[in-house]
Protein backbone atom coordinates (compact mmCIF):
# COMPACT_ATOMS: atom_id res chain seq x y z
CA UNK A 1 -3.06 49.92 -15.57
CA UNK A 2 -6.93 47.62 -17.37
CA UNK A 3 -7.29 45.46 -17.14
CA UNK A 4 -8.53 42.66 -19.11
CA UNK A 5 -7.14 40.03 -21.07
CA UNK A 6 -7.46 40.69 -24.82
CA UNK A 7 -8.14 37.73 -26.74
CA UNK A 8 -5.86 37.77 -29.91
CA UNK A 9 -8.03 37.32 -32.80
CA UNK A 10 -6.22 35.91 -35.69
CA UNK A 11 -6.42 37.00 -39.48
CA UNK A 12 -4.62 35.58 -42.63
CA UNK A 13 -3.65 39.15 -43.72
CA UNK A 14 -2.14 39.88 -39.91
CA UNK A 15 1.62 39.66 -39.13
CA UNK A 16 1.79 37.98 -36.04
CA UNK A 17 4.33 39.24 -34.12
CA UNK A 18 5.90 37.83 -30.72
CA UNK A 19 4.60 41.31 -28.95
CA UNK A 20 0.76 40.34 -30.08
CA UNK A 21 0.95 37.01 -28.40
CA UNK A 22 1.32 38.03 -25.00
CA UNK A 23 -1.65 38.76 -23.28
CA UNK A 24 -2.12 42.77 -23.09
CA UNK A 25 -3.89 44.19 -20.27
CA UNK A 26 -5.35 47.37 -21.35
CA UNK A 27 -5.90 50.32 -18.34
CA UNK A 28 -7.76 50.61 -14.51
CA UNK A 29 -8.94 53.51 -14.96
CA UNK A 30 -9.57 54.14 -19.31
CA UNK A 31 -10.12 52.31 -22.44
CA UNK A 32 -7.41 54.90 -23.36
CA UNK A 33 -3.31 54.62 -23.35
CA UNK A 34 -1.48 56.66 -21.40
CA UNK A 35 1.59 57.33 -23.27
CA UNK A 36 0.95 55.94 -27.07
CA UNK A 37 4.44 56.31 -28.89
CA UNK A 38 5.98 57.86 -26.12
CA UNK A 39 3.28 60.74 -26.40
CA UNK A 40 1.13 61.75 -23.14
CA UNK A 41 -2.35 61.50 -23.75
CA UNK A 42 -4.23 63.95 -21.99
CA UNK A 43 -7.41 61.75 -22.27
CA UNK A 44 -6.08 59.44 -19.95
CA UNK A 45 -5.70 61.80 -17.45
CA UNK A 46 -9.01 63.08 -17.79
CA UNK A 47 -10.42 59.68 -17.21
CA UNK A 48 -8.66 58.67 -14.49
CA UNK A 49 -10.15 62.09 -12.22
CA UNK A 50 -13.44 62.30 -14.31
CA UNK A 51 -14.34 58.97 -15.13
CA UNK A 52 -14.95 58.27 -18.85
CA UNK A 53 -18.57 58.81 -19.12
CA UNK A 54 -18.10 62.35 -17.38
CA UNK A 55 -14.93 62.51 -19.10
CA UNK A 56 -16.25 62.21 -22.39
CA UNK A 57 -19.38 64.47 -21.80
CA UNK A 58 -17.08 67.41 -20.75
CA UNK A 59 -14.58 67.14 -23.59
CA UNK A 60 -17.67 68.38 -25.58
CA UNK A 61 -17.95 71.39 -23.66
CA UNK A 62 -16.83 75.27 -23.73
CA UNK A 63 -13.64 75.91 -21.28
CA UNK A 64 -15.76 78.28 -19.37
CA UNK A 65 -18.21 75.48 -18.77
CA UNK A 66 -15.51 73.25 -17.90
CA UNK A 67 -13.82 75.41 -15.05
CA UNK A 68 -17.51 75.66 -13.52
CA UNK A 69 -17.78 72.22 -13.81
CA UNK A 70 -14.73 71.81 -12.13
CA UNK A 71 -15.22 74.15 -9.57
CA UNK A 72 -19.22 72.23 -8.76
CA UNK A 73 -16.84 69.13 -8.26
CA UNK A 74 -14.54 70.28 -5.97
CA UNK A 75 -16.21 69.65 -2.81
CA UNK A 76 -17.05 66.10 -3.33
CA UNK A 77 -13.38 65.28 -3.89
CA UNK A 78 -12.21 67.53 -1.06
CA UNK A 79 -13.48 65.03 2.08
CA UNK A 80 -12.55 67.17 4.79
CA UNK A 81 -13.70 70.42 3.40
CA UNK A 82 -10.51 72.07 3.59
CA UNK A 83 -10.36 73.95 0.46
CA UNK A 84 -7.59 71.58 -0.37
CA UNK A 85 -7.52 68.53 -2.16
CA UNK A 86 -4.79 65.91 -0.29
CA UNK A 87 -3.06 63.02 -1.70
CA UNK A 88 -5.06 60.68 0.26
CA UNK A 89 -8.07 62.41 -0.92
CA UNK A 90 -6.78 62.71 -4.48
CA UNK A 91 -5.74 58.51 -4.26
CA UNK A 92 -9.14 57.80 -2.66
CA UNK A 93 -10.93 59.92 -5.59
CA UNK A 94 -9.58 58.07 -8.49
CA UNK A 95 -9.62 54.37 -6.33
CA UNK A 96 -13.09 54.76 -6.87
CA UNK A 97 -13.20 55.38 -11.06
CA UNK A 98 -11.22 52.84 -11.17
CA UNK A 99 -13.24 50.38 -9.29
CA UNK A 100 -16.18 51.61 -11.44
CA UNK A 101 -14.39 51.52 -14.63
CA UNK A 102 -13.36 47.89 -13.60
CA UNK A 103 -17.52 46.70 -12.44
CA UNK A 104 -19.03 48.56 -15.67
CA UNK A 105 -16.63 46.80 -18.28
CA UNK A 106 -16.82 43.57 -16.31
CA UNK A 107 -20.69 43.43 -16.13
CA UNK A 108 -20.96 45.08 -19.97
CA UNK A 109 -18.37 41.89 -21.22
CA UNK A 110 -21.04 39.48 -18.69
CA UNK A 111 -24.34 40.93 -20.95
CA UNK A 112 -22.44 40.47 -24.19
CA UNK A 113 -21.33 37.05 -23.68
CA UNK A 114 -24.08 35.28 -21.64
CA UNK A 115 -25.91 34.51 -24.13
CA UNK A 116 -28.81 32.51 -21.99
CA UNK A 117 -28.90 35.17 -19.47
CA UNK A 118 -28.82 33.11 -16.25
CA UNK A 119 -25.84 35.42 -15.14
CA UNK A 120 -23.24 32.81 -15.42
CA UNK A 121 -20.69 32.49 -18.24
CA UNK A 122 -20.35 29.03 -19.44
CA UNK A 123 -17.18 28.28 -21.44
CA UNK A 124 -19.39 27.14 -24.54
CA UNK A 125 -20.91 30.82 -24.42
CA UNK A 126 -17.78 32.29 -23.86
CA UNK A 127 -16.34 30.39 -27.58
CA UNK A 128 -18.74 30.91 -29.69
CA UNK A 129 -19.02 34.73 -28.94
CA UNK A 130 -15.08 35.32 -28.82
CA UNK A 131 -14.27 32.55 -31.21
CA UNK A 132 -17.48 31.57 -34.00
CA UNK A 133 -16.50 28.65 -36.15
CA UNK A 134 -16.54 30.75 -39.46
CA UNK A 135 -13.57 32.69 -37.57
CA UNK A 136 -11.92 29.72 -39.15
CA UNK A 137 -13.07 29.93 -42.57
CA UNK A 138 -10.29 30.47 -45.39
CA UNK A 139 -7.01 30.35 -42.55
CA UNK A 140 -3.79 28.47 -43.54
CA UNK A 141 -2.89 25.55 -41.74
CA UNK A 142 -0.15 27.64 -39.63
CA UNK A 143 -2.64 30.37 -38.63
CA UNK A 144 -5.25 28.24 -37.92
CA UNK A 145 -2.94 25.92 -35.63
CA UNK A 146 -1.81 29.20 -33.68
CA UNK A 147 -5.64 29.95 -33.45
CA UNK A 148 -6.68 26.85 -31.84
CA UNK A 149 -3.73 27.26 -29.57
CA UNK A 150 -5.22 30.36 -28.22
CA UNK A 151 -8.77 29.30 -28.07
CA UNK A 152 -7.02 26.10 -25.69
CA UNK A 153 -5.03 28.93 -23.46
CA UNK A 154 -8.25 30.95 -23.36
CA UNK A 155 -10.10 27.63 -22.17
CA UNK A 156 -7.04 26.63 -19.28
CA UNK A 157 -7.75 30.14 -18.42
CA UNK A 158 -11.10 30.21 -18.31
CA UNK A 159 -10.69 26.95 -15.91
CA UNK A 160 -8.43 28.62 -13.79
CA UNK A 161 -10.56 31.83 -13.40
CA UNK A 162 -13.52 29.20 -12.08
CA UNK A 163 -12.26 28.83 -8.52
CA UNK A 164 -15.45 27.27 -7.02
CA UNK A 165 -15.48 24.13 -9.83
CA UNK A 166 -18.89 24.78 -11.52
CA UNK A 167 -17.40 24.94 -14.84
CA UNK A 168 -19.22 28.65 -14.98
CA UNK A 169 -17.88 32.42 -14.47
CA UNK A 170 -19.27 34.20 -11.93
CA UNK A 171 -19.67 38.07 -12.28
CA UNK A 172 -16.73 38.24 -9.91
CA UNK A 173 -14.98 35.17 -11.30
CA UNK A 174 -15.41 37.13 -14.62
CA UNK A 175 -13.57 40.11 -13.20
CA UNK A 176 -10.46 37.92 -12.48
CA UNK A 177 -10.50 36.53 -15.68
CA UNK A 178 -10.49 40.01 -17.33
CA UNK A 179 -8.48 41.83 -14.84
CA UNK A 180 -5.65 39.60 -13.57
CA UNK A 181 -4.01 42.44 -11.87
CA UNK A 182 -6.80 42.13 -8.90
CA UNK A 183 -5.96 38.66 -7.87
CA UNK A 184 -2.00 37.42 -7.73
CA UNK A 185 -3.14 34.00 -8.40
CA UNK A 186 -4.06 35.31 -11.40
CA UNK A 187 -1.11 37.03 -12.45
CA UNK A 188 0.94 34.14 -10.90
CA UNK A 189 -0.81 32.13 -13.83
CA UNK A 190 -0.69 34.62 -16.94
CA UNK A 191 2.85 35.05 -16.49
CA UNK A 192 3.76 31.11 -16.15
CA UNK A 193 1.57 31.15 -19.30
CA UNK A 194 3.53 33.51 -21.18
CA UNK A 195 6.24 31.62 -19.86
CA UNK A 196 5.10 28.18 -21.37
CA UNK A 197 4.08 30.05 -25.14
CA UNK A 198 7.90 31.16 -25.60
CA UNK A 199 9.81 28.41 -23.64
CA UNK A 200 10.23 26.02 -26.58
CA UNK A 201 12.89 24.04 -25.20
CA UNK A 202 10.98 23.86 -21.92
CA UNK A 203 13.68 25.08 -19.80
CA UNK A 204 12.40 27.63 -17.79
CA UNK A 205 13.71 30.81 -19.66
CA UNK A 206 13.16 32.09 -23.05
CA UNK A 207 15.82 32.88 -25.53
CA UNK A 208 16.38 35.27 -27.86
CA UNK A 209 15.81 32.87 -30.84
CA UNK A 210 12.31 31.81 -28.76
CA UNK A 211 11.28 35.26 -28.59
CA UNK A 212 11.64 35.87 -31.89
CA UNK A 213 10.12 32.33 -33.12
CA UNK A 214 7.26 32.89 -36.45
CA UNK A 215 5.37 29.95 -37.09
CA UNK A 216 3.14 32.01 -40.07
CA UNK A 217 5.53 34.06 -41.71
CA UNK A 218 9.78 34.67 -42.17
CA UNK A 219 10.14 38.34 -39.99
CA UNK A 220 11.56 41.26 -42.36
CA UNK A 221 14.93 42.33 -41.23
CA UNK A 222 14.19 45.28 -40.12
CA UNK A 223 11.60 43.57 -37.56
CA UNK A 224 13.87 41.39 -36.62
CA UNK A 225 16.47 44.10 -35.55
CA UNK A 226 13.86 46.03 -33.66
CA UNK A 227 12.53 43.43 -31.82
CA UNK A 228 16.03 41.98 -30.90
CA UNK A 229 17.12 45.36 -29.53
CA UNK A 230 13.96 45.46 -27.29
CA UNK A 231 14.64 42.46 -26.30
CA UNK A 232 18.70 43.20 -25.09
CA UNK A 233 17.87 46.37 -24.13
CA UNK A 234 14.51 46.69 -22.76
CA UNK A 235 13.38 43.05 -21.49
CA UNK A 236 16.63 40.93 -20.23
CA UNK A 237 16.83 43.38 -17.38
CA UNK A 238 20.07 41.68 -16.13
CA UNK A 239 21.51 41.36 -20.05
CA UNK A 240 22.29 37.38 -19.57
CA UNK A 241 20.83 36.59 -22.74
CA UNK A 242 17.29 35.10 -21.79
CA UNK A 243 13.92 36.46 -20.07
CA UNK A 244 13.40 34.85 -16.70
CA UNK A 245 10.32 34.81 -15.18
CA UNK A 246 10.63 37.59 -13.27
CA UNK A 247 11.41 39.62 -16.29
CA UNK A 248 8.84 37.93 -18.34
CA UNK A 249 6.23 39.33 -15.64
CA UNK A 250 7.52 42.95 -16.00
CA UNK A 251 6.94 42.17 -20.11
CA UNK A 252 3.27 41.01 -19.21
CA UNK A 253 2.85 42.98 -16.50
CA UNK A 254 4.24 46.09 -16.61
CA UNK A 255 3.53 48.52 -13.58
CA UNK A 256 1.75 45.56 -11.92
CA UNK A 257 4.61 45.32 -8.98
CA UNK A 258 3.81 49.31 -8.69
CA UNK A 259 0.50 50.89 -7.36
CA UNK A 260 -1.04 52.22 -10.56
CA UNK A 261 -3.34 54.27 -8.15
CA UNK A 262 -0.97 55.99 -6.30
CA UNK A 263 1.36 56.34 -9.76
CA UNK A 264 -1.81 58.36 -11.27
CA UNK A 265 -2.25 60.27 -8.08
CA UNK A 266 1.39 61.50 -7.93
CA UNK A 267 1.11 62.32 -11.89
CA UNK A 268 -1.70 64.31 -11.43
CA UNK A 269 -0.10 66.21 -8.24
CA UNK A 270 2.87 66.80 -10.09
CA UNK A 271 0.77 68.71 -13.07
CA UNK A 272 -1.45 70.39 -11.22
CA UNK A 273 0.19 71.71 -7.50
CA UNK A 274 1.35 74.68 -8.24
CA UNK A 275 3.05 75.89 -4.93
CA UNK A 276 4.43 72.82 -4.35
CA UNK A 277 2.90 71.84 -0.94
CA UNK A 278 1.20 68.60 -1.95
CA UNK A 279 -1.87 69.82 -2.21
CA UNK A 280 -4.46 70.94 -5.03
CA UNK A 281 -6.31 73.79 -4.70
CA UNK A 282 -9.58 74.78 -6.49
CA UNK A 283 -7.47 77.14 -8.45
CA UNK A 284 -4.83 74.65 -9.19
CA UNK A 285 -7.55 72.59 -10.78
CA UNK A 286 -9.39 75.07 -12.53
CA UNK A 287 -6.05 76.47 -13.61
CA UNK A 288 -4.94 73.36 -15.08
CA UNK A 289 -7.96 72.54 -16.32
CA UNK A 290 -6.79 70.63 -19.25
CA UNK A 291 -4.72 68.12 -17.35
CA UNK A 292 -8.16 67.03 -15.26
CA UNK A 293 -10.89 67.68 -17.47
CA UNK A 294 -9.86 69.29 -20.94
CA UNK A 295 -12.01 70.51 -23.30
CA UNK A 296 -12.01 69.83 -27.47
CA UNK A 297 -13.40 72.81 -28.19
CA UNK A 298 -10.40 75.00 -26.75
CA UNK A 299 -8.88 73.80 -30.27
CA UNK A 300 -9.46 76.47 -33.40
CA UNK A 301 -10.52 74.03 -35.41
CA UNK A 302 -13.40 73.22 -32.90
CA UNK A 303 -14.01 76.83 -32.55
CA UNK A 304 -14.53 77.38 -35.78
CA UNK A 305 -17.18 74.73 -36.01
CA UNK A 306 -18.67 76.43 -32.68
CA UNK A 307 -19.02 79.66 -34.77
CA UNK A 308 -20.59 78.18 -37.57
């Protein structure tokens, strides 16, 4: 799963909803979902094998140009020249997108906020790129309270991502702060964070009632029946009427306790091997090319626009 910590950014016209304070972590291995609505997304997929430069390039591209693509690649995922692509080789393949997705967002995020270009990320850099003062400009008093509590979470944060004390981010202090799921301190710390948000009465557990707390705005029935029944029926795991912390970090981090590696690996195996062996084939791949590359222009639409 991506990681990095989305800072909520707060707007008078927003409905701010219990689900948009917790701090999302977006994918490893894509900028994409994987399932939005319940719907697979293909393009997830795609850049979890291809990587989401490559990914995006080929989506451009003819399906004939694709399967020779695909074929070209072959080899350098196959390590032990084979002719068949293992799970070890398939795990290993995508490992390393996903530590390159990880280094290229973390070091694109480190150019856009160091603003004095020393390579360090100073917390004063860090606010007034995530959080200028006219962000403030024309908020009611509620909105702008739960603002400033954010900016102060992003700031304890920020202090606990700084693990050598220099009151900077390094480039790989940085990549804890945006991707939690690579250090368990960190995740230790976002979900006792969480934990602290909804735990009004302090007690160590949130309630319904705290879940479903609205400090800007009264919640329309029909939001507040939804997000009870997630709450009984997706999040208190052992129904006892309150989120512990161990299901508070399957809320926050969900798929964490899992290897999101190996879950992409199987998914793809699944799709694509054929015969069953556990084992992909050149064939397999080119066969189901759409499940590891795809290609827009398949779509009649797109060939229409081709022809013209």
């Amino acid at each position: 799963m991506l990681f990095y910590v989305c800072t909520l950014k707060v707007s008078a016209d927003r409905d701010v909803l219990p689900q948009l304070r917790r701090l999302r972590l977006k994918d490893l291995f894509s900028t994409k979902e994987h399932y939005k609505e319940n719907e697979h997304n293909e393009e997830f997929d795609h850049d979890a094998f291809l990587g989401e430069e490559i990914a995006h390039e080929w989506e451009k591209l003819p399906v004939a140009e694709v399967k020779e693509k695909l074929r070209a690649l072959f080899p350098k995922v196959d390590i032990d020249n084979d002719n068949q692509v293992s799970m070890t080789e398939l795990y290993g393949w995508i490992e390393q997108h996903m530590k390159k997705h990880v280094l290229h967002g973390t070091d694109a995020r480190m150019r856009e906020l160091d603003t004095n270009k020393d390579g360090k990320l100073s917390w004063e850099e860090y606010r007034v790129v995530e959080f200028p003062p006219q962000l403030e400009e024309g908020l009611t008093d509620p909105i702008l309270t739960e603002l400033r509590e954010i900016i102060m979470r992003d700031k304890r944060r920020f202090e606990f991502s700084d693990t050598d004390s220099d009151n900077m981010l390094s480039q790989e202090e940085l990549t804890f702060f945006l991707h939690p799921e690579e250090s368990k301190r960190m995740t230790s710390y976002l979900v006792k964070e969480n934990l602290d948000v909804f735990d009004k009465n302090k007690d160590g557990k949130v309630t319904l009632e705290e879940y479903l707390v609205q400090e800007t705005q009264e919640l329309s029935k029909s939001t507040r029946e939804r997000l009870t029944k997630s709450f009984k029926e997706e999040l208190d795991k052992n129904h006892d009427g309150y989120l512990d912390e161990k299901e508070m970090r399957h809320w926050v981090l969900p798929g964490v306790d899992e290897d999101p590696i190996q879950s992409e690996a199987d998914h793809l195996m699944k799709l694509g091997d054929d015969n069953r062996d556990n084992m992909l084939s050149v064939e397999e791949i080119v066969k189901h090319h759409r499940v590891f590359a795809g290609s827009r222009v398949t779509k009649y639409g797109d060939l229409l626009k081709e022809e013209l």
